[in-house]
C-alpha atoms as a PDB file:
ATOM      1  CA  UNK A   1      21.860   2.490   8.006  1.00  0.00           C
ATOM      2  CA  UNK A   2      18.160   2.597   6.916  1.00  0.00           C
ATOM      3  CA  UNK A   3      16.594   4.800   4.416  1.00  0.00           C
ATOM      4  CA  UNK A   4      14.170   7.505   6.135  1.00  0.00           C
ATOM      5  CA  UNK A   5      10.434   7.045   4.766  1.00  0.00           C
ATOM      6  CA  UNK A   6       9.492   8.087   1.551  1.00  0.00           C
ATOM      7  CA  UNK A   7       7.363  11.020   1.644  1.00  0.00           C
ATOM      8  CA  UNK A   8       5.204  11.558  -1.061  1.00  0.00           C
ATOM      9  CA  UNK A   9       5.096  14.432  -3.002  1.00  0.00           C
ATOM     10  CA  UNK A  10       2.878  17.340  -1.306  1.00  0.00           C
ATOM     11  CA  UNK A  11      -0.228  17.393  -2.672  1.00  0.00           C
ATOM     12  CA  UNK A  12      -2.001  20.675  -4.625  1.00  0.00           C
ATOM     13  CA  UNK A  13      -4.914  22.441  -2.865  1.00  0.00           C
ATOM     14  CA  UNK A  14      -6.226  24.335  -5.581  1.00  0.00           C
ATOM     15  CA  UNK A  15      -9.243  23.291  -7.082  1.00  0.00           C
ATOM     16  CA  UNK A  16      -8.569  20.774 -10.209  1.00  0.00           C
ATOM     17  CA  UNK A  17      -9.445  22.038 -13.955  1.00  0.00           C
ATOM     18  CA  UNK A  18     -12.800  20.926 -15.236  1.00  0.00           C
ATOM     19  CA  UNK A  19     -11.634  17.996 -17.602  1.00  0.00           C
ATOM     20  CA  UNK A  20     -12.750  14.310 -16.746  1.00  0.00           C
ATOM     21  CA  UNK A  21      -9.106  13.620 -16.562  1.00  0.00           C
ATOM     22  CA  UNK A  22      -8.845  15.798 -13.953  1.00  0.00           C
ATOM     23  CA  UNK A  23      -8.315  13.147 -10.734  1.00  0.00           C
ATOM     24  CA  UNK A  24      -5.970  10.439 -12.717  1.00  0.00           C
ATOM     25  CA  UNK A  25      -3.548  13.506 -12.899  1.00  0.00           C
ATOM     26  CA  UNK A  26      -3.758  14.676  -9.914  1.00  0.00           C
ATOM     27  CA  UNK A  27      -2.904  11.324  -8.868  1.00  0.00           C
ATOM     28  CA  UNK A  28      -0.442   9.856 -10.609  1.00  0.00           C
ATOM     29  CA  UNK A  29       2.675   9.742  -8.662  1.00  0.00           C
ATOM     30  CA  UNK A  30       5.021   7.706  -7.206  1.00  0.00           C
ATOM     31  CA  UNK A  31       3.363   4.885  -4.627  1.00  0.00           C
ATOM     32  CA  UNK A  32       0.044   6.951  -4.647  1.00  0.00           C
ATOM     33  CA  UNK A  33      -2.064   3.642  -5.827  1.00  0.00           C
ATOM     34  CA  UNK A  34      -3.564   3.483  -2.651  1.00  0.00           C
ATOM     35  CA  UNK A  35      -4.354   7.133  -2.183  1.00  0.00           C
ATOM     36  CA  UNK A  36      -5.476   7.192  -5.319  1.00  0.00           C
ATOM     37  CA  UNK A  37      -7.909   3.870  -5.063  1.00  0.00           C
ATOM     38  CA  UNK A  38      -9.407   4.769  -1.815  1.00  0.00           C
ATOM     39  CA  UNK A  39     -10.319   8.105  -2.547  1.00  0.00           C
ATOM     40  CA  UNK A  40     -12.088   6.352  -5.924  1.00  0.00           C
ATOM     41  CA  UNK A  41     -14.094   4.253  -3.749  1.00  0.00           C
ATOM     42  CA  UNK A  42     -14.883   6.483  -1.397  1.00  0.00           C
ATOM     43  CA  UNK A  43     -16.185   9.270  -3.725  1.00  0.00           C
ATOM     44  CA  UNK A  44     -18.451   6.615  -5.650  1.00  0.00           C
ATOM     45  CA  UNK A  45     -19.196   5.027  -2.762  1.00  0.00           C
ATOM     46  CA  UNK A  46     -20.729   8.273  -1.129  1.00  0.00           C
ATOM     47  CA  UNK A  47     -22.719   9.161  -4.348  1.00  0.00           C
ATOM     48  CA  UNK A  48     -24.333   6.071  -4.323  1.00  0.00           C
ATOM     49  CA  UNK A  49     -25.234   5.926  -0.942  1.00  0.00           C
ATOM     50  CA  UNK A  50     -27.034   8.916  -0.812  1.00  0.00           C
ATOM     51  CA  UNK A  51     -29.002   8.196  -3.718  1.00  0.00           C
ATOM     52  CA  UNK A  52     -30.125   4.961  -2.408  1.00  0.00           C
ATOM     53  CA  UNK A  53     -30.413   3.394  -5.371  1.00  0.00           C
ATOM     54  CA  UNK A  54     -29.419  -0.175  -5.351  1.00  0.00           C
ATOM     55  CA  UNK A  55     -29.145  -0.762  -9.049  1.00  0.00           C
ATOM     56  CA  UNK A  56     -26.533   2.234  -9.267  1.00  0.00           C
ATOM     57  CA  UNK A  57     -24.422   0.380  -6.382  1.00  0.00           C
ATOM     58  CA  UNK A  58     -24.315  -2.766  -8.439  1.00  0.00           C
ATOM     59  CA  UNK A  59     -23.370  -0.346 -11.862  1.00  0.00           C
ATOM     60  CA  UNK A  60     -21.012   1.756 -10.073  1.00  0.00           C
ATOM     61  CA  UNK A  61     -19.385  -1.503  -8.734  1.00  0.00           C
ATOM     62  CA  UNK A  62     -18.953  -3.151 -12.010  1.00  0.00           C
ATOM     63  CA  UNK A  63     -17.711   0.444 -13.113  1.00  0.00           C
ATOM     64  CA  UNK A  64     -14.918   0.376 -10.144  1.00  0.00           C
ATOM     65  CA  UNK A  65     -13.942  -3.053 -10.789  1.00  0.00           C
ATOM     66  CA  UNK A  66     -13.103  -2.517 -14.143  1.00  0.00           C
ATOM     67  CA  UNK A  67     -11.719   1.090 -13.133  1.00  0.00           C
ATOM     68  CA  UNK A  68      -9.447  -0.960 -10.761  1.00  0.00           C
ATOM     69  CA  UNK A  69      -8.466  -4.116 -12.976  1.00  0.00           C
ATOM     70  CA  UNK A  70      -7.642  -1.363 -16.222  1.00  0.00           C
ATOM     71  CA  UNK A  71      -5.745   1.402 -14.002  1.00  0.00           C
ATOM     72  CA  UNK A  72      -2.278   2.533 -14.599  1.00  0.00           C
ATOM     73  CA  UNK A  73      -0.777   1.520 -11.159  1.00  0.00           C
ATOM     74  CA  UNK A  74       2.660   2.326 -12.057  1.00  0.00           C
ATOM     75  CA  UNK A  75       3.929  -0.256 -10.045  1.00  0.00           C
ATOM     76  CA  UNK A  76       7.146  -0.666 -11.878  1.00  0.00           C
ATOM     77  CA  UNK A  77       8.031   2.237 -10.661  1.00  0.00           C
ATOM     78  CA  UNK A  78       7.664   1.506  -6.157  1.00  0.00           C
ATOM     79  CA  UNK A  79      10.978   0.960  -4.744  1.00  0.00           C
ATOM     80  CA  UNK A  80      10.299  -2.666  -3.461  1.00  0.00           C
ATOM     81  CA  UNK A  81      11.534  -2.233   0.255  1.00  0.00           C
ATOM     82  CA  UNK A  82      11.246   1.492   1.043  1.00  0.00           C
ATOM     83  CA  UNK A  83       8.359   2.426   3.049  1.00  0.00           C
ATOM     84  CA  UNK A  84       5.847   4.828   1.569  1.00  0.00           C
ATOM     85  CA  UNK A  85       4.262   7.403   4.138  1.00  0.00           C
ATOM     86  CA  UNK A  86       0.119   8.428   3.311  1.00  0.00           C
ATOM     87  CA  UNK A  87      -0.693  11.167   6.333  1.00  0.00           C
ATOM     88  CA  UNK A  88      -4.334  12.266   7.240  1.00  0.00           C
ATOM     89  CA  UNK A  89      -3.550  15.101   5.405  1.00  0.00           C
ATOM     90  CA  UNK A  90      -2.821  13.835   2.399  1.00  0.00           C
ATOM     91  CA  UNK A  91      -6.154  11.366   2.360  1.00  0.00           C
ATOM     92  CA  UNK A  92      -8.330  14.669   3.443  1.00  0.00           C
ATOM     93  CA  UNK A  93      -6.975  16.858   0.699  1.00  0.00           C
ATOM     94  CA  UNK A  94      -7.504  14.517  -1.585  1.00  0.00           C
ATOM     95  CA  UNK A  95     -11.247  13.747  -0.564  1.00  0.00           C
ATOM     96  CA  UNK A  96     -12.232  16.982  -1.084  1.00  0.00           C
ATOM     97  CA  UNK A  97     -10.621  17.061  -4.868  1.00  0.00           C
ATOM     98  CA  UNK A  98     -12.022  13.464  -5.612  1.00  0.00           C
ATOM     99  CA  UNK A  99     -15.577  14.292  -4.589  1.00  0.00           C
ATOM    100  CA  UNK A 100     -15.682  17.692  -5.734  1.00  0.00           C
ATOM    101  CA  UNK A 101     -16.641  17.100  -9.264  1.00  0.00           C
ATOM    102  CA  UNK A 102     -19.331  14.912  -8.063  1.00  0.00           C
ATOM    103  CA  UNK A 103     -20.879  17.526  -5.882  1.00  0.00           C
ATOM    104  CA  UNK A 104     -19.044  20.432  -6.363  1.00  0.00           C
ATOM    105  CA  UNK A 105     -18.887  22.939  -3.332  1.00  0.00           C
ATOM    106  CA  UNK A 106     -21.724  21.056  -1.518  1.00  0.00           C
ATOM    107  CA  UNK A 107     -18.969  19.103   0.670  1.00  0.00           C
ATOM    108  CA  UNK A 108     -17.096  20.637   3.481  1.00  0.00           C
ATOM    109  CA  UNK A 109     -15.310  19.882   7.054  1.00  0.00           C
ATOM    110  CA  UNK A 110     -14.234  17.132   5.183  1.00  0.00           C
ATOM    111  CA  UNK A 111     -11.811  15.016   7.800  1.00  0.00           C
ATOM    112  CA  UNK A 112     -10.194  11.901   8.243  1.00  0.00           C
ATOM    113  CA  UNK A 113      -9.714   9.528  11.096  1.00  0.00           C
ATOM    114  CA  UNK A 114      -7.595   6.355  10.699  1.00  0.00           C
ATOM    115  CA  UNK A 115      -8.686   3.817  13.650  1.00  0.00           C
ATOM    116  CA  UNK A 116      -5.536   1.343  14.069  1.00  0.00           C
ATOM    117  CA  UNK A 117      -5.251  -1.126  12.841  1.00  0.00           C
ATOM    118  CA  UNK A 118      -7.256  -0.679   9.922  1.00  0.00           C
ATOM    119  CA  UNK A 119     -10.022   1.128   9.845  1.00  0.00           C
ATOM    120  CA  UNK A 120     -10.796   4.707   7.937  1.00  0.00           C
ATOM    121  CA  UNK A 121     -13.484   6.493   8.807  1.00  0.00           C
ATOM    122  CA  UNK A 122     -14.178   9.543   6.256  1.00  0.00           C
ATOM    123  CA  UNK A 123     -16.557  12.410   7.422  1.00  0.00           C
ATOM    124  CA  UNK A 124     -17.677  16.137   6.864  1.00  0.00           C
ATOM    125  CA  UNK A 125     -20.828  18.086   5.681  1.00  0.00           C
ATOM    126  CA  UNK A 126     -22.864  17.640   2.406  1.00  0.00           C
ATOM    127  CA  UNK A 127     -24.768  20.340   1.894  1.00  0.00           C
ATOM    128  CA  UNK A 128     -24.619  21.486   5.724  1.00  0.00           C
ATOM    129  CA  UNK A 129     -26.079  17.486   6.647  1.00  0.00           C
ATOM    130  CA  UNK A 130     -22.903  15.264   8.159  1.00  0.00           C
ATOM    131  CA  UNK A 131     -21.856  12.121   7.010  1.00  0.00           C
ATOM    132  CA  UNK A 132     -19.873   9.675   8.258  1.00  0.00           C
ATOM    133  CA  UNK A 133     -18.440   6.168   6.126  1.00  0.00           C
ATOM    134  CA  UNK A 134     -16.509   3.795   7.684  1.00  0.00           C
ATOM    135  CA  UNK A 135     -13.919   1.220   5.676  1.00  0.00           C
ATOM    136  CA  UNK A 136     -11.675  -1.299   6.315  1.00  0.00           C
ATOM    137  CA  UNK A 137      -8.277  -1.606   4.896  1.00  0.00           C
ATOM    138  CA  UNK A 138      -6.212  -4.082   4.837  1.00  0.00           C
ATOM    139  CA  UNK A 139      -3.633  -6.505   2.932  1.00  0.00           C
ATOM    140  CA  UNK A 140      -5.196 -10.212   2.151  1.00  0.00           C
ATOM    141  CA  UNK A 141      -3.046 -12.545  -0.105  1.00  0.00           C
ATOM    142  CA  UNK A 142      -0.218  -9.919  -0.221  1.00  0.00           C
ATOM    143  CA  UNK A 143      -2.934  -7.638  -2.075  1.00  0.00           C
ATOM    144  CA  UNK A 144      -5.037  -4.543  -0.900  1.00  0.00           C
ATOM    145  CA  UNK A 145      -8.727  -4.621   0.282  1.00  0.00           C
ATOM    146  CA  UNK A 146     -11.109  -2.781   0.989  1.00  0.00           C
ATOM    147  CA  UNK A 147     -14.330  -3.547   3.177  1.00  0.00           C
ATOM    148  CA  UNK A 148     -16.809  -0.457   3.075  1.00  0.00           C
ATOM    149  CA  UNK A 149     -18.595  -0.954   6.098  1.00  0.00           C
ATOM    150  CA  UNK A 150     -21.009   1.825   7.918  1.00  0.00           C
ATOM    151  CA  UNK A 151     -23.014   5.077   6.452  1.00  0.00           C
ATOM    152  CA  UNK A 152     -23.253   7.580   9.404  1.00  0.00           C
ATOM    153  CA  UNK A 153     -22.913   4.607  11.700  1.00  0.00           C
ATOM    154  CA  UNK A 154     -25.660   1.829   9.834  1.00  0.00           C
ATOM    155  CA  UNK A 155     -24.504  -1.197   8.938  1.00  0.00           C
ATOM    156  CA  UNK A 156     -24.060  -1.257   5.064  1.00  0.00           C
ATOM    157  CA  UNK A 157     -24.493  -4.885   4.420  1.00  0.00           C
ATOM    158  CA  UNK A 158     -26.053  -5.207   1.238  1.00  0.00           C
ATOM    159  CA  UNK A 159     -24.544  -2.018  -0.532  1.00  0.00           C
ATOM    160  CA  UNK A 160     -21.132  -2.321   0.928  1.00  0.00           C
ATOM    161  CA  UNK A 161     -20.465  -5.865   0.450  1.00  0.00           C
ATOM    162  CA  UNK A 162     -21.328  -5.423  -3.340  1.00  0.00           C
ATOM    163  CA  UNK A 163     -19.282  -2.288  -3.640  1.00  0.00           C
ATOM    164  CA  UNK A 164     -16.534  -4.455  -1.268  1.00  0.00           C
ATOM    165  CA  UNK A 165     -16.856  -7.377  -3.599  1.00  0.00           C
ATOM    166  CA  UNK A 166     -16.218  -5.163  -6.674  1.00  0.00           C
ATOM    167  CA  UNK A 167     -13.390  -3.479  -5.493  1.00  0.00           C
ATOM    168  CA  UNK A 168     -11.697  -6.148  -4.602  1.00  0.00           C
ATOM    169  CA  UNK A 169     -12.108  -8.354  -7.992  1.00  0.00           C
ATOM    170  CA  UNK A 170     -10.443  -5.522  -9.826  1.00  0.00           C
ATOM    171  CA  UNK A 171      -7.417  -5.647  -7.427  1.00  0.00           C
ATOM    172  CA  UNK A 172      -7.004  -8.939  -7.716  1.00  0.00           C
ATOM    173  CA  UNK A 173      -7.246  -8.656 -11.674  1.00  0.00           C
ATOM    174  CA  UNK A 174      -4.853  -5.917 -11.419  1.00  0.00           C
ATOM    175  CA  UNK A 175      -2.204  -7.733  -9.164  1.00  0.00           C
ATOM    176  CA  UNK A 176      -2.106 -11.070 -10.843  1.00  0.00           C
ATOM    177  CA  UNK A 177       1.009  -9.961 -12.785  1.00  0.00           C
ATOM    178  CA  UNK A 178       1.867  -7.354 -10.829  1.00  0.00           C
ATOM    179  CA  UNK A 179       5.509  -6.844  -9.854  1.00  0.00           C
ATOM    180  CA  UNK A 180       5.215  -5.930  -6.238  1.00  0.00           C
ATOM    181  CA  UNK A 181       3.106  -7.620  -3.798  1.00  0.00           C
ATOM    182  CA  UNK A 182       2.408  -5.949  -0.172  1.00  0.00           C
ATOM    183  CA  UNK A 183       4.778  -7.062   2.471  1.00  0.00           C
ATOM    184  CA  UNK A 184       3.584  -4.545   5.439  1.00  0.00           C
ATOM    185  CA  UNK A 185       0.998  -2.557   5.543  1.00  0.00           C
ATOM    186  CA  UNK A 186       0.586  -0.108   9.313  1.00  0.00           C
ATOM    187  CA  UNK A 187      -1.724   2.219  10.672  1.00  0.00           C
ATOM    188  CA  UNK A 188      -1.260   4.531  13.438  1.00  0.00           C
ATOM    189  CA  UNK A 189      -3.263   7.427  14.427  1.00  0.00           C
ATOM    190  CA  UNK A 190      -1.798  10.044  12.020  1.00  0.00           C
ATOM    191  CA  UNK A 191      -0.265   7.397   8.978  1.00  0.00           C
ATOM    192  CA  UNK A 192      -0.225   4.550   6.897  1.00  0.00           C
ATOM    193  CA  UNK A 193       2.760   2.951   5.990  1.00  0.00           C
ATOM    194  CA  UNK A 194       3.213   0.703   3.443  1.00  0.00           C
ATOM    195  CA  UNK A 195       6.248  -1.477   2.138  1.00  0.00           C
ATOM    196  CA  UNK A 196       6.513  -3.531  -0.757  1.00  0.00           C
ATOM    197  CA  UNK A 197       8.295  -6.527  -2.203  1.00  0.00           C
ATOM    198  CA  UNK A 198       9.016  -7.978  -5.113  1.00  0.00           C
ATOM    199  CA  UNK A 199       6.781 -10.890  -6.225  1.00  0.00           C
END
């Protein structure tokens, strides 16, 4: 018989303390490296963007990257075979805790709408103005990536593909010895699933 999905573990709603280490606690858990990573990006991403400032993109992606290629993945510890669940809930929740010592209580509504087969599209209020970003996830080489793609429905070429191109040099530093590798990665309207194999 086969094993039922792994479920990760629910995730807090209170607000996090006020320590920089606040996030990589919150996330650290079993199978949460994409949770974790996306939420990253996004939250830089979004900071960026609305300050316009194209230096800061090209800091902030070196910054990532090396966030990315340096992070404690835990990947010893994914059960190579057993499917690992991520809801909309779970990426919404944990929006609002990445962002929030960015920008504090400025962001609300915040929602999340997975567009099979592999788009995300992140949205909710800043400061009572909506805002919309639109990125594309998917597995290339047996690795993740990430393509950040529209800001409230504009094209993000230059921005995005730098922040894209950053992102996804630190996974591939990070998953060069890794000990899983991605064998299926799914989206449906209300999940990713994810199962891994052994390298």
């Amino acid at each position: 018989a086969t094993s039922p999905p792994a479920t990760p573990p629910p995730l807090p709603v209170a607000r996090p303390p006020s320590t920089g280490g606040r996030a990589g606690r919150f996330f650290l858990g079993l199978g949460k490296w994409l949770l974790k990573t996306l939420l990253t990006i996004v939250a830089l991403a979004l900071i960026v963007i609305l300050a316009l400032l194209a230096v800061g993109t090209l800091a902030v992606g070196m910054l990532t990257e090396q966030a990315i290629a340096r992070g404690d993945w835990r990947m010893d510890t994914v059960a190579p075979g057993r499917p690992y669940v991520y809801s909309r809930d779970d990426f919404e929740t944990g929006m609002q805790l990445a962002l929030e010592p960015f920008i504090m209580d400025a962001l609300t509504n915040v929602r999340v709408r997975f567009e099979p087969p592999e788009v995300i599209v992140f949205s909710g209020n800043v400061r009572g103005s909506p805002f919309s970003l639109l990125a594309r996830v998917r597995a290339v080489d047996d690795m993740p990536n990430v393509q950040i793609e529209r800001f409230n429905d504009f094209p993000l070429y230059i921005i995005g593909g730098i922040l894209s191109d950053r992102v996804n040099n630190g996974f591939r530093q990070a998953w060069q010895d890794a000990p899983i590798l991605i064998d299926t990665m799914t989206m449906t309207e209300d999940r990713i699933t994810a199962i891994y194999r052994r390298r």
